[in-house]
C-alpha atoms as a PDB file:
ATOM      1  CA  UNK A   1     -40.524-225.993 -32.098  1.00  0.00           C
ATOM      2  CA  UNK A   2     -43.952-225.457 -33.271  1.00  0.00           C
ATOM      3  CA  UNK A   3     -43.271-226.988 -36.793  1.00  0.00           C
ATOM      4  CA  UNK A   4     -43.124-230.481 -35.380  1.00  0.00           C
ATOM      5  CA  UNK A   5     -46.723-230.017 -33.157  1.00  0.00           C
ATOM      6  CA  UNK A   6     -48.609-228.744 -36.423  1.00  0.00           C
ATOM      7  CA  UNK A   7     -47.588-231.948 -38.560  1.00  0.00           C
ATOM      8  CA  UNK A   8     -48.931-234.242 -36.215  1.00  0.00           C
ATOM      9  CA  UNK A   9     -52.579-232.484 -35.394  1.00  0.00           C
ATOM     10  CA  UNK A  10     -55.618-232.540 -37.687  1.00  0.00           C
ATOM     11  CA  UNK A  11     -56.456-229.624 -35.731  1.00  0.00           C
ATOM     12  CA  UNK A  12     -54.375-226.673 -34.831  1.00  0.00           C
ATOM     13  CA  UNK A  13     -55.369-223.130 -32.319  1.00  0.00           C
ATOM     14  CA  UNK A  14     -54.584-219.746 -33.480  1.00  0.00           C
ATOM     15  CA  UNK A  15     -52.328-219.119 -31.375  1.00  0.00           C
ATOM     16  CA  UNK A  16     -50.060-222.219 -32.513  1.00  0.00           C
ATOM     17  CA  UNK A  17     -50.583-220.805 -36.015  1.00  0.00           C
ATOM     18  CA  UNK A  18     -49.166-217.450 -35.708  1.00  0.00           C
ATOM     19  CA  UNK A  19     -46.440-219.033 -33.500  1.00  0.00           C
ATOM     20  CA  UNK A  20     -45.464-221.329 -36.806  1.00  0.00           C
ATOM     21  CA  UNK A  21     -45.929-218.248 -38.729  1.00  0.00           C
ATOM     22  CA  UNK A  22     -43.924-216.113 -36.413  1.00  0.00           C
ATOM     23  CA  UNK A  23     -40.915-219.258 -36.901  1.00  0.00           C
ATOM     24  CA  UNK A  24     -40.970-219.319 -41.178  1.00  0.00           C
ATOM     25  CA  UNK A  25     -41.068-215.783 -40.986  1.00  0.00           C
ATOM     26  CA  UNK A  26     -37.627-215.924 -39.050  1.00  0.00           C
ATOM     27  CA  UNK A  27     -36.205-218.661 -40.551  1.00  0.00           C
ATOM     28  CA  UNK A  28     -36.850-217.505 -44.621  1.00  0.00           C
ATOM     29  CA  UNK A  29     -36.433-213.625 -43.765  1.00  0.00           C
ATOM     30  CA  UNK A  30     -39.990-212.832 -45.386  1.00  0.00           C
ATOM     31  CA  UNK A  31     -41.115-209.732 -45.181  1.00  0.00           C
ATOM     32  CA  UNK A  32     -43.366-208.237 -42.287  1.00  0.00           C
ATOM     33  CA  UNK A  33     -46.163-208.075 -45.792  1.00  0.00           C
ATOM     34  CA  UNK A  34     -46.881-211.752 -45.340  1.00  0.00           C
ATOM     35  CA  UNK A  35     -46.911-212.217 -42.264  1.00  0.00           C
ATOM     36  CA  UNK A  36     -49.555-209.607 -41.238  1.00  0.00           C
ATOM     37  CA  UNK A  37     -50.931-211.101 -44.351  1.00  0.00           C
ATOM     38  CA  UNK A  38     -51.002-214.390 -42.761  1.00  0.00           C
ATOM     39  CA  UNK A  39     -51.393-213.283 -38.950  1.00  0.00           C
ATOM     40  CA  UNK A  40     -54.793-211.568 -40.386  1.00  0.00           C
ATOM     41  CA  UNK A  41     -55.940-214.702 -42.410  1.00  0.00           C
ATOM     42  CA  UNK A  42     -55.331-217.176 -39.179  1.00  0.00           C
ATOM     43  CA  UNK A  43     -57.710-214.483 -37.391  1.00  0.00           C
ATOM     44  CA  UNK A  44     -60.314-214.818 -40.130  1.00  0.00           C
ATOM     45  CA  UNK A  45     -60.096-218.643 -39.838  1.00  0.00           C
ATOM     46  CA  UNK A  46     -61.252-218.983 -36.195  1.00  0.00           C
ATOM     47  CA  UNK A  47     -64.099-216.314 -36.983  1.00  0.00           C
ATOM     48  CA  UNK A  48     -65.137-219.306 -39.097  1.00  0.00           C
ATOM     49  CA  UNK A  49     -63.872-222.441 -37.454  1.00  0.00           C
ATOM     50  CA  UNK A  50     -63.360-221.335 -33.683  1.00  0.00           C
ATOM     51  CA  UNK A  51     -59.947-222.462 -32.042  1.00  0.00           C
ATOM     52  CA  UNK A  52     -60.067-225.267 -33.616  1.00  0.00           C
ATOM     53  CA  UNK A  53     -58.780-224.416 -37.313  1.00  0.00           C
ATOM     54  CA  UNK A  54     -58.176-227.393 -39.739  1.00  0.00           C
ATOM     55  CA  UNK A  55     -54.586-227.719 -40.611  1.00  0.00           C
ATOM     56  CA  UNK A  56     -54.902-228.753 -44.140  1.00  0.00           C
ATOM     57  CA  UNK A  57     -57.129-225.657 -44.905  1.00  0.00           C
ATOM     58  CA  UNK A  58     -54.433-223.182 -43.229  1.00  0.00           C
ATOM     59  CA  UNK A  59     -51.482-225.353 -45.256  1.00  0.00           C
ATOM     60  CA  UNK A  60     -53.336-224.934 -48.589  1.00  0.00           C
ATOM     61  CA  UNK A  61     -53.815-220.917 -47.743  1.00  0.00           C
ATOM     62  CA  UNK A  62     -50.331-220.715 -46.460  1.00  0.00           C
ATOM     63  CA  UNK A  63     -48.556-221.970 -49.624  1.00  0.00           C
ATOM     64  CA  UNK A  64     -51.503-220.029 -51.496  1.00  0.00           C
ATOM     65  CA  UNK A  65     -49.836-216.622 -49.599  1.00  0.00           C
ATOM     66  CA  UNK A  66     -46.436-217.693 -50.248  1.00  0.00           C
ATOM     67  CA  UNK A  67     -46.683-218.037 -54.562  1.00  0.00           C
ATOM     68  CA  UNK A  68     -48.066-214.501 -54.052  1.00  0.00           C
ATOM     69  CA  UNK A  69     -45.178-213.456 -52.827  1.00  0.00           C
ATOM     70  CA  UNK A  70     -42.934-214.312 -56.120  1.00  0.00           C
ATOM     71  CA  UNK A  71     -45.198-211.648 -58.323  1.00  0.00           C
ATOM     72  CA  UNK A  72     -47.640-210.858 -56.030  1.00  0.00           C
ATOM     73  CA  UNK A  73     -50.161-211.923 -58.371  1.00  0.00           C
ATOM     74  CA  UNK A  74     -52.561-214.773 -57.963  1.00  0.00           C
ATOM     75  CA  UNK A  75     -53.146-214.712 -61.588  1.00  0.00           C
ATOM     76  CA  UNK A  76     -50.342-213.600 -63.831  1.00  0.00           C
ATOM     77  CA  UNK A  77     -52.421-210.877 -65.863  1.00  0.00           C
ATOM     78  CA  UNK A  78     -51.900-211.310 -69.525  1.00  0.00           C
ATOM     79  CA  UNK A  79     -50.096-208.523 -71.822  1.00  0.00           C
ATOM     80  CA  UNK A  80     -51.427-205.323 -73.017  1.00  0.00           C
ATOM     81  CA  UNK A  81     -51.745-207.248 -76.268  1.00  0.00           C
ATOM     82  CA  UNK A  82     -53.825-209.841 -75.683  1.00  0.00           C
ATOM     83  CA  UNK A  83     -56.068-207.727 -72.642  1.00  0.00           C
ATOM     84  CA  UNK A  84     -56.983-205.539 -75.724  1.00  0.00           C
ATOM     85  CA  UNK A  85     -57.683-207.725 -78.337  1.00  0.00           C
ATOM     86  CA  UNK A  86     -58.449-211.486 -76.734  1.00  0.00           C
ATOM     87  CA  UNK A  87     -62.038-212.136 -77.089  1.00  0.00           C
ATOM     88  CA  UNK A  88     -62.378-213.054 -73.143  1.00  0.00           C
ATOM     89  CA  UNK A  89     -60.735-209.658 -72.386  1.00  0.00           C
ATOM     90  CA  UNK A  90     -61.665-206.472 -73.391  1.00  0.00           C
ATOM     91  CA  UNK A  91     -62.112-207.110 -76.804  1.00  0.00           C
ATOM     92  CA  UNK A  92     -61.956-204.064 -78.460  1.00  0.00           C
ATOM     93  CA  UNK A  93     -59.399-205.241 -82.325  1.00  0.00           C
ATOM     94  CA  UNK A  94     -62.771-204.184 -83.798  1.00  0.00           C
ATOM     95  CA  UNK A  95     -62.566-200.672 -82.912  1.00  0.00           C
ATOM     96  CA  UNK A  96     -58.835-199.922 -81.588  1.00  0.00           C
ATOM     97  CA  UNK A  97     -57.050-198.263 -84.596  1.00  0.00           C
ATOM     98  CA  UNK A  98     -53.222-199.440 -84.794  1.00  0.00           C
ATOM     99  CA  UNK A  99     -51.488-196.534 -83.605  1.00  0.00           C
ATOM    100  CA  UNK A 100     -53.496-196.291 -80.564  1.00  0.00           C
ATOM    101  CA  UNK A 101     -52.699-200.189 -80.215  1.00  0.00           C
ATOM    102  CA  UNK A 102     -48.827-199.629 -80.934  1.00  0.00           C
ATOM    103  CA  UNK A 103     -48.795-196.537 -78.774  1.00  0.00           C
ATOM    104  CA  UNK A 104     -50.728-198.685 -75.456  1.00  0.00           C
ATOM    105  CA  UNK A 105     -48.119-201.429 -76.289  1.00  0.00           C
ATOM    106  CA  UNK A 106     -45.321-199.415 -76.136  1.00  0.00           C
ATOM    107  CA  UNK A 107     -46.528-197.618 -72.465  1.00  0.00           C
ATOM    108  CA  UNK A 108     -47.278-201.182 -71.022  1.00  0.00           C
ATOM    109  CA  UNK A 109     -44.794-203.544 -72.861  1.00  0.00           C
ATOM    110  CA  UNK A 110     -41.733-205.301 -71.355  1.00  0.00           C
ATOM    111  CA  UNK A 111     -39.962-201.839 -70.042  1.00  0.00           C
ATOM    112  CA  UNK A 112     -42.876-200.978 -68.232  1.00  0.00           C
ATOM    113  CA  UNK A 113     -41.298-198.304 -66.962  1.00  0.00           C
ATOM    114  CA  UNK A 114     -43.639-195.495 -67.564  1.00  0.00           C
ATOM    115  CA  UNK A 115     -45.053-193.453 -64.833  1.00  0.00           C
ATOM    116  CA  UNK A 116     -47.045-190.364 -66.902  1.00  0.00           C
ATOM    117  CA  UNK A 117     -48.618-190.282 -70.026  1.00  0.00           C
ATOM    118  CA  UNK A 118     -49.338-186.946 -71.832  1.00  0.00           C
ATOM    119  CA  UNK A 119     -51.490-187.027 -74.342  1.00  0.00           C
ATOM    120  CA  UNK A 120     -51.740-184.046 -76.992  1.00  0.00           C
ATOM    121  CA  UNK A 121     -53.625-183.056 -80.340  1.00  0.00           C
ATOM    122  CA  UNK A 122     -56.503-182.521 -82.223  1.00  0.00           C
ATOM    123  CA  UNK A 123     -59.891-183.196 -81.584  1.00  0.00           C
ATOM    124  CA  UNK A 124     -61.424-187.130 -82.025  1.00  0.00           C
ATOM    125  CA  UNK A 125     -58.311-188.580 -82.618  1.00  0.00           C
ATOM    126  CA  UNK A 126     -58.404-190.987 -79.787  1.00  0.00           C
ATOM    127  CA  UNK A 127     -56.801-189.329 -76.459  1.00  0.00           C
ATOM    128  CA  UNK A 128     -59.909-190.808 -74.636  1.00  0.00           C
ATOM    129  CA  UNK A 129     -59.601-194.441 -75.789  1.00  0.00           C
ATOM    130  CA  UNK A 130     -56.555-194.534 -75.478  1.00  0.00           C
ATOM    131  CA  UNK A 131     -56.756-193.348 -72.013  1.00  0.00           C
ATOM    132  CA  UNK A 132     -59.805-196.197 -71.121  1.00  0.00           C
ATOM    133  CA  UNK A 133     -58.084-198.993 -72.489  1.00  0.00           C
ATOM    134  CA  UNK A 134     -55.194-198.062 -70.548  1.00  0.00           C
ATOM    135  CA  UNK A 135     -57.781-197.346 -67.501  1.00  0.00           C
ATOM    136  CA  UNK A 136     -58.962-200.338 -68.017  1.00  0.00           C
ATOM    137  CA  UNK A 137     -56.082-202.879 -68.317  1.00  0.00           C
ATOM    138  CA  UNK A 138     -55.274-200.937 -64.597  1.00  0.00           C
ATOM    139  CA  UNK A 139     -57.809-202.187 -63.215  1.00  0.00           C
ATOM    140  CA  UNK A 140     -57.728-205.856 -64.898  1.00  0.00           C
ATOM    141  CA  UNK A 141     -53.888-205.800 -63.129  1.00  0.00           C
ATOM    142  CA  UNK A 142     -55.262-204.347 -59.652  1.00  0.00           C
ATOM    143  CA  UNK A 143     -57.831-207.738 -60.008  1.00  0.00           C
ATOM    144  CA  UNK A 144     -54.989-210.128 -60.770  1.00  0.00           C
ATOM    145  CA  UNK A 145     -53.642-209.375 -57.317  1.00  0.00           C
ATOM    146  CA  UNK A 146     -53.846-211.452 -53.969  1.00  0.00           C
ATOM    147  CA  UNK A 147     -54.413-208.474 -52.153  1.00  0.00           C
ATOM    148  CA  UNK A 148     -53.928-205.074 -53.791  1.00  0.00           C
ATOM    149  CA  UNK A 149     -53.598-203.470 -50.604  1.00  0.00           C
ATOM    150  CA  UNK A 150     -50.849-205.799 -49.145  1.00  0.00           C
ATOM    151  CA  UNK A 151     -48.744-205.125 -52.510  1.00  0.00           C
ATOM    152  CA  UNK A 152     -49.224-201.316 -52.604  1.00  0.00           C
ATOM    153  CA  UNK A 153     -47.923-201.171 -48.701  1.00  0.00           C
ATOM    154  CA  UNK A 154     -51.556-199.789 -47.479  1.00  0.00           C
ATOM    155  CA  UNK A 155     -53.612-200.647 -44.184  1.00  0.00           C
ATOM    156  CA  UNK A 156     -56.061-203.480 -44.665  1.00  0.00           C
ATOM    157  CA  UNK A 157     -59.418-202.084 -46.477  1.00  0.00           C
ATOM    158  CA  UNK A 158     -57.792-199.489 -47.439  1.00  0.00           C
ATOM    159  CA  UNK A 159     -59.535-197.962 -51.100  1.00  0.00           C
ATOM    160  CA  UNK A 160     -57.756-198.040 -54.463  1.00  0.00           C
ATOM    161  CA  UNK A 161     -59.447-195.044 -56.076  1.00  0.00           C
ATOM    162  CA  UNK A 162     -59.027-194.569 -59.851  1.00  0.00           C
ATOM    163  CA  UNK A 163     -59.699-191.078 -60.897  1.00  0.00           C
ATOM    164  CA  UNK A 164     -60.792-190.085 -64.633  1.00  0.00           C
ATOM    165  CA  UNK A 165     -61.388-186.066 -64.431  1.00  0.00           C
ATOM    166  CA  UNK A 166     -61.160-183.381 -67.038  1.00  0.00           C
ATOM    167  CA  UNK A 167     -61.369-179.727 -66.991  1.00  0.00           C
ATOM    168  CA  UNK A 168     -64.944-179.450 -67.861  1.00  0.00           C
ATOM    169  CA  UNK A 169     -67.633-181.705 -65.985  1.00  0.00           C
ATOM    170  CA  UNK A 170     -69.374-183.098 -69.198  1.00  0.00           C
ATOM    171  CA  UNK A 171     -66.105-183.693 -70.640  1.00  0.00           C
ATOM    172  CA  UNK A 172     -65.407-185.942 -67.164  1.00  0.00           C
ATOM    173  CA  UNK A 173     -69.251-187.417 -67.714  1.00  0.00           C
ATOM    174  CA  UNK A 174     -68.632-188.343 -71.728  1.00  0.00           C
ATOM    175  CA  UNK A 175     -65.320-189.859 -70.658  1.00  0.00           C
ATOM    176  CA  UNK A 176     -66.610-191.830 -67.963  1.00  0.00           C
ATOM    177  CA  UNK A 177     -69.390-192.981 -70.132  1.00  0.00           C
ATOM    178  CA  UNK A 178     -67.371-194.195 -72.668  1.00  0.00           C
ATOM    179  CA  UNK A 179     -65.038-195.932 -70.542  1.00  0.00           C
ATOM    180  CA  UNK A 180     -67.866-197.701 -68.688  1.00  0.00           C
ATOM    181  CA  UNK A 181     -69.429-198.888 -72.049  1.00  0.00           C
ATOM    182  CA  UNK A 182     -65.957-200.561 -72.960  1.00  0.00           C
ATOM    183  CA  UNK A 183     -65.819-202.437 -69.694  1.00  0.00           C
ATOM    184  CA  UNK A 184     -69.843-202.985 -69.758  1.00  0.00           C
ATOM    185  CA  UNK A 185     -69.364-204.961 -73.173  1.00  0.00           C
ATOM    186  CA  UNK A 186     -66.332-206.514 -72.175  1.00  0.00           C
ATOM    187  CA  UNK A 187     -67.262-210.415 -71.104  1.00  0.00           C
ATOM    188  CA  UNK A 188     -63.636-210.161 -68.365  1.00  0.00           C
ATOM    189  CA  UNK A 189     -65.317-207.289 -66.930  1.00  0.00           C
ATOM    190  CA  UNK A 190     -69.031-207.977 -67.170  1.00  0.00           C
ATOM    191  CA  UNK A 191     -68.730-211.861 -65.777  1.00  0.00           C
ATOM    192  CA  UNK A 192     -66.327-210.836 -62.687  1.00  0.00           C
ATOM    193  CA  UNK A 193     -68.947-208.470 -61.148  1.00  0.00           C
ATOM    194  CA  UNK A 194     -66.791-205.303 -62.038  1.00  0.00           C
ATOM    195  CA  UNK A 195     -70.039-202.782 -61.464  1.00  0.00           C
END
């Protein structure tokens, strides 16, 4: 049992690691997510310490990986709400009129069950912001992850690409522009090197 060889070693190898790992995988049915999670942060480890990895440091990552796996976040990100409006989030209850508010509310609220937005009518009446601040609050979520990748089911490194298009390419330009002067002002955005 490898359990009983960890508790006694300041000390542990790699391979002793992904033996334990292998074990509490078996024994609490996690899923193969962590584990490769895991497996792949043991290997980082002894890039940095060598074979001889300090048990304390893997313990604290280990029960680190393991309250990810109850939401997956590392940070429970705040509501719609409060990412809109709080002053160290986007910020924006100077400039968000109240339908566009109520309407972003209702996508992202406690159903959270909507997959596609369509957004209709006339011109300047705020398809665009609506569509950043929801952009936005995206990637805010995608941030409050442990690993975005290891949620979403992709290969390690794999890219998250958000795409903001449109028809015409200065539409796509003037969209972008505006969106990245929301996030540019926003102190969340600005202060967690999101550029």
């Amino acid at each position: 049992m490898v359990s009983s060889q960890m508790i006694m070693k300041k000390f542990v190898s790699a391979e002793t690691l992904n033996r334990y790992i292998n074990e509490i995988a078996v024994k609490y049915n996690l899923p193969n997510t962590f584990k490769t999670a895991m497996i792949g942060q043991v290997y980082k480890m002894q890039e940095i310490y060598g074979d001889k990895i300090p048990r304390a440091d893997f313990l604290e990552l280990f029960g680190k990986q393991q309250a990810a796996l109850k939401t997956g976040y590392r940070v429970q990100p705040v509501d719609i709400e409060e990412f809109l409006l709080g002053r160290e989030y986007l910020n924006v209850s100077n400039t968000i009129r109240p339908k566009i508010l109520e309407e972003l509310i209702n996508i992202f609220g406690s159903k959270n069950n909507c997959y596609e937005v369509v957004l209709t009518g006339g011109l300047r009446i705020g398809k665009t912001y609506l569509a950043c601040c929801a952009f936005a609050y995206h990637v805010y979520k995608l941030s409050c992850l442990y690993s975005p990748q290891i949620h979403y089911e992709l290969a390690p490194g794999s890219e998250i690409v958000f795409i903001m298009q449109s028809v015409k390419e200065i539409k796509a330009v003037r969209n972008f522009q505006e969106f990245k002067g929301m996030v540019t002002a926003s102190d969340l955005f600005f202060n967690n090197h999101f550029h």
